[in-house]
C-alpha atoms as a PDB file:
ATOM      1  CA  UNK A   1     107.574 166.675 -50.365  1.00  0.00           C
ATOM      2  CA  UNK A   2     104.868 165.256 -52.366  1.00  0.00           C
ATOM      3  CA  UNK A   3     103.451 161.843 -51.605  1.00  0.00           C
ATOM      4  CA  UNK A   4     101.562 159.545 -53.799  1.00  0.00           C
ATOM      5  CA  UNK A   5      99.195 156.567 -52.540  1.00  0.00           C
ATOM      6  CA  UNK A   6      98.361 153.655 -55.160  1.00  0.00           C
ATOM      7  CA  UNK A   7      96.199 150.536 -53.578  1.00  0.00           C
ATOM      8  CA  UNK A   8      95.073 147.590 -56.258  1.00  0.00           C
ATOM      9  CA  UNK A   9      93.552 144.281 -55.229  1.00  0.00           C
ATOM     10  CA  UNK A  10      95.697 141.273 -57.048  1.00  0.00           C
ATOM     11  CA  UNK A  11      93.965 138.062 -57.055  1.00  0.00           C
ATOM     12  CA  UNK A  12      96.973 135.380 -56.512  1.00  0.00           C
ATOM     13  CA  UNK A  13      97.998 131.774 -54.864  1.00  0.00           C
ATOM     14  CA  UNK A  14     100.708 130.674 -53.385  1.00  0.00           C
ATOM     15  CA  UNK A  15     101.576 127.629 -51.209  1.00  0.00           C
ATOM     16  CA  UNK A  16     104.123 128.223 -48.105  1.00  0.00           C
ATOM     17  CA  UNK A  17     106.828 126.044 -47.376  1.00  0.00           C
ATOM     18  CA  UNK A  18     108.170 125.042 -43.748  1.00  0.00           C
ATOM     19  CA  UNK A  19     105.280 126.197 -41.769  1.00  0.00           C
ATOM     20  CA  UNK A  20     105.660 124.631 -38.435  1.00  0.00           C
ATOM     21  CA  UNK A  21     103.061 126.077 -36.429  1.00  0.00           C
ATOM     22  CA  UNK A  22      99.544 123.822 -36.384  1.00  0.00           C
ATOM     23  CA  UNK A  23      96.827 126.733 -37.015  1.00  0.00           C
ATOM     24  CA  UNK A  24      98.681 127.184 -40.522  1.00  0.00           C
ATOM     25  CA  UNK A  25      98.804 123.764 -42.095  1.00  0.00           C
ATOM     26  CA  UNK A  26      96.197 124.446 -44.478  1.00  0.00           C
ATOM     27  CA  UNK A  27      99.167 127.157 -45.723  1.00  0.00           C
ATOM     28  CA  UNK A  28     101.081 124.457 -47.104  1.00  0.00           C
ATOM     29  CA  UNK A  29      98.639 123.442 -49.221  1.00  0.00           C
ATOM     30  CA  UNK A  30      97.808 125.406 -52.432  1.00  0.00           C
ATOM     31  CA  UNK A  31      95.255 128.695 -51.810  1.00  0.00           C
ATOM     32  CA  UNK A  32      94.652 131.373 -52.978  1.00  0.00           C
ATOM     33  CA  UNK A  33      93.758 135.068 -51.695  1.00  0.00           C
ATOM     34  CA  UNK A  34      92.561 138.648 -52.743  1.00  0.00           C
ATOM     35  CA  UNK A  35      95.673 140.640 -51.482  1.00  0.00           C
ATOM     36  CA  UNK A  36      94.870 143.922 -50.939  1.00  0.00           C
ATOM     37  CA  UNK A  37      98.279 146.124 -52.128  1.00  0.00           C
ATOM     38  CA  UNK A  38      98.902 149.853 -50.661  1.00  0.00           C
ATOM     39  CA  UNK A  39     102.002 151.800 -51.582  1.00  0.00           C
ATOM     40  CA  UNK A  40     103.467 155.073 -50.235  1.00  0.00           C
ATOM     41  CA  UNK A  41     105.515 157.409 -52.552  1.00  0.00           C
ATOM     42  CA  UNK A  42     107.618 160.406 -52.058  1.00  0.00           C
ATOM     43  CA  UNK A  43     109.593 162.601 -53.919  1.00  0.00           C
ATOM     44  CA  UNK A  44     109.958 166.639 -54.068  1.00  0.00           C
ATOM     45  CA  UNK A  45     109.802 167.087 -57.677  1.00  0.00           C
ATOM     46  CA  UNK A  46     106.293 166.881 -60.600  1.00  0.00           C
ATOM     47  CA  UNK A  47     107.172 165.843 -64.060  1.00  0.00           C
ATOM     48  CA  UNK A  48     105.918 167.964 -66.705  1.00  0.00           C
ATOM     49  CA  UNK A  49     102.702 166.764 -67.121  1.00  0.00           C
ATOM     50  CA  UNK A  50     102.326 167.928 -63.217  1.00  0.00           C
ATOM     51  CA  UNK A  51     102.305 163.842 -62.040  1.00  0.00           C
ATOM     52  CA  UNK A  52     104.892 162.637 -59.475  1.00  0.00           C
ATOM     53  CA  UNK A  53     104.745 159.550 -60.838  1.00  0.00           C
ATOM     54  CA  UNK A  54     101.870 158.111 -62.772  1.00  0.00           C
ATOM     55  CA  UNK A  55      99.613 155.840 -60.966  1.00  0.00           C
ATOM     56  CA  UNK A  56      99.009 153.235 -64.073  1.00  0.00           C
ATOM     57  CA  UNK A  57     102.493 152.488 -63.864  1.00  0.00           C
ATOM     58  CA  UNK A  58     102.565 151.682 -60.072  1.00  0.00           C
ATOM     59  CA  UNK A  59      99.553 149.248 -60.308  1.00  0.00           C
ATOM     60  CA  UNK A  60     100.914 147.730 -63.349  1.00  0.00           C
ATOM     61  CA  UNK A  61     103.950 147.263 -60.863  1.00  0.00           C
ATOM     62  CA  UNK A  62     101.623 145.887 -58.098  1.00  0.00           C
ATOM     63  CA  UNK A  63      99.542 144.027 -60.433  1.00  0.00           C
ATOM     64  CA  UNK A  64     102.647 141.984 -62.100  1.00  0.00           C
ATOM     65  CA  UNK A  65     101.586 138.523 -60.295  1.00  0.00           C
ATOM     66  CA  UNK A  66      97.875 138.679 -60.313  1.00  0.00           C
ATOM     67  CA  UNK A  67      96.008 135.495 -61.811  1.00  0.00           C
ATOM     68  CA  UNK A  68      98.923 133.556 -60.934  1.00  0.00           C
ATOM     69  CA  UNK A  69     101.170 131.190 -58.275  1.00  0.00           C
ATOM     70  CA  UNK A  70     103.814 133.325 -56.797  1.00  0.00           C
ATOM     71  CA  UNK A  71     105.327 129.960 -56.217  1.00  0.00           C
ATOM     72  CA  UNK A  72     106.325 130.099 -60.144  1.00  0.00           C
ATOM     73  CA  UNK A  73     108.318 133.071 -60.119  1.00  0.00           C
ATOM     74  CA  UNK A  74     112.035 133.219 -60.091  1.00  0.00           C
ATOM     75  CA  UNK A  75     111.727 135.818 -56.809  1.00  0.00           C
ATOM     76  CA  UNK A  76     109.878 133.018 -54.892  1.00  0.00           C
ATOM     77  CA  UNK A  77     112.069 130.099 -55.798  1.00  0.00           C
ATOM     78  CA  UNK A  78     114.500 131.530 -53.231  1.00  0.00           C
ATOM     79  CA  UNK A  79     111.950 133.470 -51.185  1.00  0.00           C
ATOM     80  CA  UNK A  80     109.043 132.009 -49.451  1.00  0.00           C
ATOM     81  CA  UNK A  81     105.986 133.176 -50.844  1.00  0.00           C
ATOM     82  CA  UNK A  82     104.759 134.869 -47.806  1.00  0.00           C
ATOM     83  CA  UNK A  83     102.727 138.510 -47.316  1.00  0.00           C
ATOM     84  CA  UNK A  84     105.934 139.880 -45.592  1.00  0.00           C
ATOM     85  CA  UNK A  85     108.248 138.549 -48.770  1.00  0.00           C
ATOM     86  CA  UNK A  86     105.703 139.849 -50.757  1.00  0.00           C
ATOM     87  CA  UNK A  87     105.523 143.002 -49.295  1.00  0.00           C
ATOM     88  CA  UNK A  88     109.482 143.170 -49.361  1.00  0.00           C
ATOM     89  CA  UNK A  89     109.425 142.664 -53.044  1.00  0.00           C
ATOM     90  CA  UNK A  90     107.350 145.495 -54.083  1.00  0.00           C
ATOM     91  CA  UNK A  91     109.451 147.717 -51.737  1.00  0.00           C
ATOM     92  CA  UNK A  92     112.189 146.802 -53.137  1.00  0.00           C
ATOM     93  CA  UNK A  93     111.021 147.091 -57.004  1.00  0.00           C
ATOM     94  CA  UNK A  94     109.337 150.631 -55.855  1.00  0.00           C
ATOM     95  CA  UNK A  95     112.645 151.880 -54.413  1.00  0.00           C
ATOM     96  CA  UNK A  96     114.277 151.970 -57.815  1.00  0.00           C
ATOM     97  CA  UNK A  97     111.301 152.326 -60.220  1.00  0.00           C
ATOM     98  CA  UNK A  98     111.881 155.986 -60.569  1.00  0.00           C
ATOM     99  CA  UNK A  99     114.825 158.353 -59.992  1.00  0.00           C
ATOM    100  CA  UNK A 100     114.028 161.221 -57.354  1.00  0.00           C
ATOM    101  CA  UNK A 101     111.283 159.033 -55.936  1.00  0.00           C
ATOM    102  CA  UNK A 102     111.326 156.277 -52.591  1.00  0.00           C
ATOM    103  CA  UNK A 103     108.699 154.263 -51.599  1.00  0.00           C
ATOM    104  CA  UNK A 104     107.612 154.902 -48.178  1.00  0.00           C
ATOM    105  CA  UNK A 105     106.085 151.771 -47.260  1.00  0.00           C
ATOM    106  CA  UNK A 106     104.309 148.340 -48.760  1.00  0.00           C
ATOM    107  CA  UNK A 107     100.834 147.533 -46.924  1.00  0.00           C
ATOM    108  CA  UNK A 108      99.873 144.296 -47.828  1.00  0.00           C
ATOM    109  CA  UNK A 109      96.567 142.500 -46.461  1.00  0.00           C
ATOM    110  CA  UNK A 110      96.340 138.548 -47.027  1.00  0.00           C
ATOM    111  CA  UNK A 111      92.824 138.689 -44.999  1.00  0.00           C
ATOM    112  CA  UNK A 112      90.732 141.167 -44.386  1.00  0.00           C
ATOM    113  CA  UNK A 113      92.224 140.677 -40.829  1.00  0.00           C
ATOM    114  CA  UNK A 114      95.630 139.866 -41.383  1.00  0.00           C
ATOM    115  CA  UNK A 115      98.243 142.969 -43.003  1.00  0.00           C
ATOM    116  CA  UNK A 116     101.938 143.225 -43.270  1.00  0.00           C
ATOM    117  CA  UNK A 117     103.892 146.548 -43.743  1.00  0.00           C
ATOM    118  CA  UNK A 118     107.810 146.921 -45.065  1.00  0.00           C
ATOM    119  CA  UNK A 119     108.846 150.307 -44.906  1.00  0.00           C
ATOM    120  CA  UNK A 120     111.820 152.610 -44.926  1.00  0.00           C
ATOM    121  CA  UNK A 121     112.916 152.432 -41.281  1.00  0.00           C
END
């Protein structure tokens, strides 16, 4: 098994909606962050150029929202645009990029101090 690791920092905004709790307030106003994006992939097979997959084509993946409102895309009209939904999008996106390849996990940190992980299990 061979297993890939592809991190990018996406600079993005987003405003949450239905936040109850009183410490995040200032989430339902419009902010921005520097999201910090890891991904895990496996598979048991190289291509002929010797790559498992090629890494420009994960971060342009991972990179598809930066300089913009996740509140704007179609995913996040039905999705709250949290790190967790976040991180369940790119898993999901990841888990079919490629035949013969899975995505391991999604590490995604809103803070420096704050990360969310979707994986497999």
């Amino acid at each position: 098994m061979i297993t890939v690791t592809r991190e990018v920092i996406s600079s993005t905004a987003h405003q949450l909606r239905g936040v109850g709790c009183p410490e995040s307030r200032g989430c339902l106003n419009m902010h921005g962050h520097n999201w910090r994006i890891r991904v895990s992939l496996s598979g048991s097979e190289l291509d002929q150029n010797g790559m498992l997959m090629d890494f420009s084509l994960v971060k342009r993946v991972l990179m598809e929202f930066d300089h913009s409102c996740l509140n704007e895309h179609a995913y996040f009209q039905t999705h709250n645009p949290t790190a967790e939904e976040l991180a369940r999008y790119f898993f999901e996106k990841l888990q079919d990029f490629q035949p013969g390849i899975r995505c391991n996990w999604v590490r995604i940190w809103e803070t420096e101090n704050c990360m969310v992980e979707w994986n497999a299990d």
